[in-house]
Protein backbone atom coordinates (compact mmCIF):
# COMPACT_ATOMS: atom_id res chain seq x y z
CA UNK A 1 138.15 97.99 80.95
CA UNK A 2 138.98 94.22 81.33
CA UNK A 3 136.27 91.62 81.12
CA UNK A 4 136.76 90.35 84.70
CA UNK A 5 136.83 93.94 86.07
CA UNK A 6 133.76 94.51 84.65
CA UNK A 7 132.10 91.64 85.92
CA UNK A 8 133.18 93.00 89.78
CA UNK A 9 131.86 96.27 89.25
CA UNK A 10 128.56 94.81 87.80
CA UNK A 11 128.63 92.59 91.37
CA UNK A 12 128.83 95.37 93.84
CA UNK A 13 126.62 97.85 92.05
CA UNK A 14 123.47 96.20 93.76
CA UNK A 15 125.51 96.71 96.89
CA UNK A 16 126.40 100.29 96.65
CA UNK A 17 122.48 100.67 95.31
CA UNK A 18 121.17 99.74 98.61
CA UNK A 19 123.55 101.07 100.46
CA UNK A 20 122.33 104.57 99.01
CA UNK A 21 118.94 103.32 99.98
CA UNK A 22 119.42 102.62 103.16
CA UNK A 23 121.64 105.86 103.43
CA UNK A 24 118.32 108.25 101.83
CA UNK A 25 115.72 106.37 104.51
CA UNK A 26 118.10 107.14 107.66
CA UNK A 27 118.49 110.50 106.31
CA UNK A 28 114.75 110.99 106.01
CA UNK A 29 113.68 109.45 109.46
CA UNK A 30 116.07 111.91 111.26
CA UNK A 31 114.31 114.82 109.78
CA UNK A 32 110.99 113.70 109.97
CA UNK A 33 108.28 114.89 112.51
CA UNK A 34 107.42 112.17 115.29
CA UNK A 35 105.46 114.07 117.01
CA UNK A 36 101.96 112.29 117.28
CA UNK A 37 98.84 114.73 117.07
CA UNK A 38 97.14 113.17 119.90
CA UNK A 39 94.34 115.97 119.28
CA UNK A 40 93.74 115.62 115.29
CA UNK A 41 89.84 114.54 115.36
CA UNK A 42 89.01 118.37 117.68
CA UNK A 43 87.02 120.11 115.33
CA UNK A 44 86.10 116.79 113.18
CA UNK A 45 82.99 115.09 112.97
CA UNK A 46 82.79 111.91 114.83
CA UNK A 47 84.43 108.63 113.61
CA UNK A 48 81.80 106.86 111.29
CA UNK A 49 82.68 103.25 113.55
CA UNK A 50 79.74 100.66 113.91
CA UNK A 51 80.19 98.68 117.37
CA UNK A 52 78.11 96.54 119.10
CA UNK A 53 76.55 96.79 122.74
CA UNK A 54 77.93 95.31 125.90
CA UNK A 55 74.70 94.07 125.86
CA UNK A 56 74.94 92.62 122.54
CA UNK A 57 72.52 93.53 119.57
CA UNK A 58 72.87 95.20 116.85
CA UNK A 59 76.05 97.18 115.76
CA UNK A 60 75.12 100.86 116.27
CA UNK A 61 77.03 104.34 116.11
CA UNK A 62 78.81 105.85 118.93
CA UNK A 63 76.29 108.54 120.05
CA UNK A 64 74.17 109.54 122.56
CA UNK A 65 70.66 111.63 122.08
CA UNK A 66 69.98 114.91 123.30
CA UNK A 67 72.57 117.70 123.87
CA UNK A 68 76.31 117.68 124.24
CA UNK A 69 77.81 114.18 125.59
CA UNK A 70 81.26 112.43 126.64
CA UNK A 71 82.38 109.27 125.22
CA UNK A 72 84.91 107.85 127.31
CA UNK A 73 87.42 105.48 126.45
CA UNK A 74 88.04 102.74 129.33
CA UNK A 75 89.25 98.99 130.06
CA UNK A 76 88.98 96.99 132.99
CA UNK A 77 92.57 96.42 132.77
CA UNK A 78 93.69 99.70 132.83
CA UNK A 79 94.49 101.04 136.74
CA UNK A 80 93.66 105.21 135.63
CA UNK A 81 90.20 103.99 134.73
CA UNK A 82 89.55 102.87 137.85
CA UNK A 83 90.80 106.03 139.72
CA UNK A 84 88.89 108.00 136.90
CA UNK A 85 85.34 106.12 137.76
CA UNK A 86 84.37 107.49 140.70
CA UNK A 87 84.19 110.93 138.64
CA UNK A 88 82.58 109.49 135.99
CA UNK A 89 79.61 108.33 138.43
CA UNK A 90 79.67 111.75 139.82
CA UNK A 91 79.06 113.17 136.29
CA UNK A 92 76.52 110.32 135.79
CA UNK A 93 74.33 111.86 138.79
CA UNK A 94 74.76 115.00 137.52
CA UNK A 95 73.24 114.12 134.19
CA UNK A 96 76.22 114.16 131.66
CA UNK A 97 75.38 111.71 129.37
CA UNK A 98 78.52 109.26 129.09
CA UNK A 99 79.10 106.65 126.22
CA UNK A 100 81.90 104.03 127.23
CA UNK A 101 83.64 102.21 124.67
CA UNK A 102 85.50 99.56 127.00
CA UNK A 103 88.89 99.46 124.25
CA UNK A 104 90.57 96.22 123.77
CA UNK A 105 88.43 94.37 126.68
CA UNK A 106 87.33 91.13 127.15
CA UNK A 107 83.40 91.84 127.58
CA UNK A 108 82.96 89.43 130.59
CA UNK A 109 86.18 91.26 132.55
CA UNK A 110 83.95 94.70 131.49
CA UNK A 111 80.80 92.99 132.46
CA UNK A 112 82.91 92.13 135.96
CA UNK A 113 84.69 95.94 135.97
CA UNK A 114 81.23 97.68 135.72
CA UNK A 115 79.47 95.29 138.47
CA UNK A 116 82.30 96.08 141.09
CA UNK A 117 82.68 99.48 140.44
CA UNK A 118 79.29 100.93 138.98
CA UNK A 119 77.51 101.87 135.66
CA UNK A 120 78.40 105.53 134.70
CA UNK A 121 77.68 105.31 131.05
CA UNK A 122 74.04 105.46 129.31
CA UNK A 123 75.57 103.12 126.99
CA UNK A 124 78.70 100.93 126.54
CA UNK A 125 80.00 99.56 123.56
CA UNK A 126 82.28 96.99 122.76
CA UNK A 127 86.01 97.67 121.17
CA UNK A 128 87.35 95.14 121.38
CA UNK A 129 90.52 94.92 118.80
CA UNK A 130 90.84 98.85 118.94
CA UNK A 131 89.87 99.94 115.62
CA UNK A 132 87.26 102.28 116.95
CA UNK A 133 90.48 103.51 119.13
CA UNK A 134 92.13 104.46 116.45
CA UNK A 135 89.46 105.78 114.28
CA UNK A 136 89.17 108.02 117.36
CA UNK A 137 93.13 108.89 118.26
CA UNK A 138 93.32 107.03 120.86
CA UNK A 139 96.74 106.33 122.61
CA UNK A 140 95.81 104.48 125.68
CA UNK A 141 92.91 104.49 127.89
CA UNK A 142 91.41 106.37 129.47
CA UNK A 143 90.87 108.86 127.13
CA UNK A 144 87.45 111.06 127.10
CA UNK A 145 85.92 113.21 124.59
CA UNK A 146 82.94 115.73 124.91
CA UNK A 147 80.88 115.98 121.45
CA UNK A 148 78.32 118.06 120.58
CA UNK A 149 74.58 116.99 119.94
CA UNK A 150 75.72 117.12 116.43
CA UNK A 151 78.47 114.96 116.49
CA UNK A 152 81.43 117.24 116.17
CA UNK A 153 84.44 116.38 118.78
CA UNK A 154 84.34 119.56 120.58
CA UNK A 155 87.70 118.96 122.99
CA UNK A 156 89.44 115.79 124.01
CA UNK A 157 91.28 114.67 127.87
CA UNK A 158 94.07 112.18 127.92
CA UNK A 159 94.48 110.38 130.91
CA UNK A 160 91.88 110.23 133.77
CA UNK A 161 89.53 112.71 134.55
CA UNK A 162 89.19 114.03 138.16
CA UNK A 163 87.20 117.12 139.08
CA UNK A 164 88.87 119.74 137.53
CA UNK A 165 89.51 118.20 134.01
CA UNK A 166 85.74 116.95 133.87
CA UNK A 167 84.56 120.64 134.31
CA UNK A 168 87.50 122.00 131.76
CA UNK A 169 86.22 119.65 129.15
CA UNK A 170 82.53 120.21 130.06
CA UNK A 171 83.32 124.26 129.56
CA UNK A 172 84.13 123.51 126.33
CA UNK A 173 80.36 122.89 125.07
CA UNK A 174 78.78 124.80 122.67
């Protein structure tokens, strides 16, 4: 070969190399599974997350004492929560233990979301850039999960509870 045709292949092999590239990564997204596992922690122990009261003090765990609990993921912003309370203050009188995590709030709209609508939860804790969220699985408030006195995630509801969910995911205690 010439000198000069040389020099044009040696100029459009970086172009034909990424255009392979970019060829293999289409190729692979098609055929790759999408399909988010919105119930992956069922079965796992909880999420080792640290968060800090509503109330302030000290970072603690998300648990509750005693026998099988809820947490419930919620935000003042979020319109399902709100239809979803009234259930959750039904459970409350009942004597499910409930431990809120208000996801991605501001704690003085929380603060404000809990004094208009009521205080279901035996504790509320603070998420407030969603890492606990995702430690959990969560896709979007409100999102509820019962777990067992020992801290194993037992079953999880997407999406607000009303009567019949809430005693589904209750029947699922051990």
């Amino acid at each position: 070969m010439k000198p000069l045709a040389l020099k044009r292949l040696a100029a459009l092999l970086p172009l034909v190399a990424l255009l392979l590239l970019a060829a293999v990564f289409a190729a692979k997204s098609l055929w790759r599974d999408t399909q988010v596992e919105t119930h992956a922690m069922v079965g796992k122990r909880l999420p080792a997350v640290m968060l800090t009261g509503l109330d302030g003090g000290a970072p603690g765990p998300v648990k509750a004492g005693g026998g099988p609990y809820l947490v419930n993921f919620f935000a003042s912003w979020c319109p399902p929560c709100i239809v979803e309370h009234p259930q959750l203050m039904a459970l409350k009188a009942e004597g499910v233990p409930i431990v809120g995590v208000a996801y991605k709030d501001d704690p003085s709209r929380t603060r404000a979301f809990i004094a208009e609508h009521g205080d279901p939860f035996a504790t509320i804790l603070v998420d407030r850039d969603g890492r606990a969220g995702m430690e959990f699985g969560v896709t979007g408030p409100p999102e509820t999960y019962l777990v067992s006195s020992d801290g194993v995630i037992l079953a999880k509801h997407i999406g607000e509870l009303d009567e019949t969910a809430a005693r589904t995911l209750l029947s699922q205690a051990r």
